[in-house]
Protein backbone atom coordinates (compact mmCIF):
# COMPACT_ATOMS: atom_id res chain seq x y z
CA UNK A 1 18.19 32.66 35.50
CA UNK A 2 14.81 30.76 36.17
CA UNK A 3 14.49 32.93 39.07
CA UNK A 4 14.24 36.36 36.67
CA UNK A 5 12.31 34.37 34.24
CA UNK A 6 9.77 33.70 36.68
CA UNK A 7 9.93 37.47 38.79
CA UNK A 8 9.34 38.62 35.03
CA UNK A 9 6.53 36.25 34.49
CA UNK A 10 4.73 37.18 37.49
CA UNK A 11 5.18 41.05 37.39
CA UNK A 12 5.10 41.66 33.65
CA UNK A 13 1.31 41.37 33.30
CA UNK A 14 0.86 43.58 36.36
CA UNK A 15 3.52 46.44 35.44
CA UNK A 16 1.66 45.99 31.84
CA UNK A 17 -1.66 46.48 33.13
CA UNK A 18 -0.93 49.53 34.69
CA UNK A 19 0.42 51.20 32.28
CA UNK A 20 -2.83 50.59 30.23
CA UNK A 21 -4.55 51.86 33.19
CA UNK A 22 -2.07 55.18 33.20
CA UNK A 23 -2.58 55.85 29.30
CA UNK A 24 -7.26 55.06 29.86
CA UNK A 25 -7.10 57.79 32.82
CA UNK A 26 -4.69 60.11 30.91
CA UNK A 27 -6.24 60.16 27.62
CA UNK A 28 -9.67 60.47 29.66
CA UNK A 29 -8.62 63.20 31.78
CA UNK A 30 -7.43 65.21 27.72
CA UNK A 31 -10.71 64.35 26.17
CA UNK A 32 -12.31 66.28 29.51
CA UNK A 33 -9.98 68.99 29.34
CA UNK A 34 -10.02 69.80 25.42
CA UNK A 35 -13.58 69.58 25.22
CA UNK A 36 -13.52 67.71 21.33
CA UNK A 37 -13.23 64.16 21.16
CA UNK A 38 -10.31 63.27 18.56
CA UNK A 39 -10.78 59.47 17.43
CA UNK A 40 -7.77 57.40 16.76
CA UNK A 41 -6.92 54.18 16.33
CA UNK A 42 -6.04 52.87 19.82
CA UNK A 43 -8.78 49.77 19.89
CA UNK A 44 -7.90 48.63 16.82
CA UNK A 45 -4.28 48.68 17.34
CA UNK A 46 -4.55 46.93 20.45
CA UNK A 47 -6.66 43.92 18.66
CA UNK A 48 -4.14 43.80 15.90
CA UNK A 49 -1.58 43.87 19.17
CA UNK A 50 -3.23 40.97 21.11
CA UNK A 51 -4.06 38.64 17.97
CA UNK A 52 -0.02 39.65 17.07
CA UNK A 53 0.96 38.22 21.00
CA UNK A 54 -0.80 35.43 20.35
CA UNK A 55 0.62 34.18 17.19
CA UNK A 56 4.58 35.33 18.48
CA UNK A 57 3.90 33.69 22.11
CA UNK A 58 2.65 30.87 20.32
CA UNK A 59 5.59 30.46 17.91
CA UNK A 60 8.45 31.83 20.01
CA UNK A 61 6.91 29.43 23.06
CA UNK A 62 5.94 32.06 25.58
CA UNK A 63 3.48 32.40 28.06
CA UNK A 64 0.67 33.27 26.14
CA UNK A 65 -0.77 35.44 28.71
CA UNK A 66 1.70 37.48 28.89
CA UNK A 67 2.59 37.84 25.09
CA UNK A 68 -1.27 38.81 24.84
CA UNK A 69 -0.93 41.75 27.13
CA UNK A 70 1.96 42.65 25.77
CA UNK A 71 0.92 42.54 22.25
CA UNK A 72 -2.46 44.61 23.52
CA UNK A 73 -0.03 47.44 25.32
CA UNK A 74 2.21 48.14 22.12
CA UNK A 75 -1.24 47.83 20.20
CA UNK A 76 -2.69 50.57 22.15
CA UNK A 77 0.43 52.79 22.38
CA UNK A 78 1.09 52.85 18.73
CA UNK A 79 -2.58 53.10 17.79
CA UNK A 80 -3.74 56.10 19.87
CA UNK A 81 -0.49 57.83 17.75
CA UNK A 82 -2.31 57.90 15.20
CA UNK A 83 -5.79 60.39 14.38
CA UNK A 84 -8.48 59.01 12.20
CA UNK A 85 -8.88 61.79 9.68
CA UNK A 86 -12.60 62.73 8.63
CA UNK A 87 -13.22 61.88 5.01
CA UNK A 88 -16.63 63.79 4.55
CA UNK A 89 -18.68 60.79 2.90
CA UNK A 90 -20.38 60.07 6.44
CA UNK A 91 -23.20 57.44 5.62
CA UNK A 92 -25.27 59.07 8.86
CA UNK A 93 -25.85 62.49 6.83
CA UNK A 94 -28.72 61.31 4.13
């Protein structure tokens, strides 16, 4: 078993970063394709995600590393889900 933990510990922040990779080029290669840029909440989500990784790895005595990146991947998946809708009181228009 220490064997998988520490395959999983050495992989899981590569695999992880890749995927982050995969979802910056894809959502790049949209926002070049559509022509509008649609803002959503994918930084924001993946701060809440990493601050989140931190306090579980810390607590459930992980590898904070990894529990970081993890915490940033979820983060970014569930916050580019959501669109920021425009609320018409832009402060830039006076």
């Amino acid at each position: 078993m220490d064997q998988v933990y520490e395959f999983m510990s050495a992989a899981l922040p590569w695999v992880a970063m890749g995927i982050l990779l995969a979802v910056f080029l894809a959502k790049a290669a949209s926002r070049k394709k559509d022509g509008d840029r649609k803002e959503n909440y994918g930084s924001e989500g993946m701060a809440l995600g990493m601050s989140l990784g931190v306090a579980l790895g810390t607590a459930l005595h992980v590898n904070i590393g990894i529990a970081m990146v993890v915490g940033m991947l979820l983060g970014l998946l569930l916050g580019s889900g959501f669109e920021k809708k425009e609320d018409g009181n832009d402060k830039d228009d006076r």
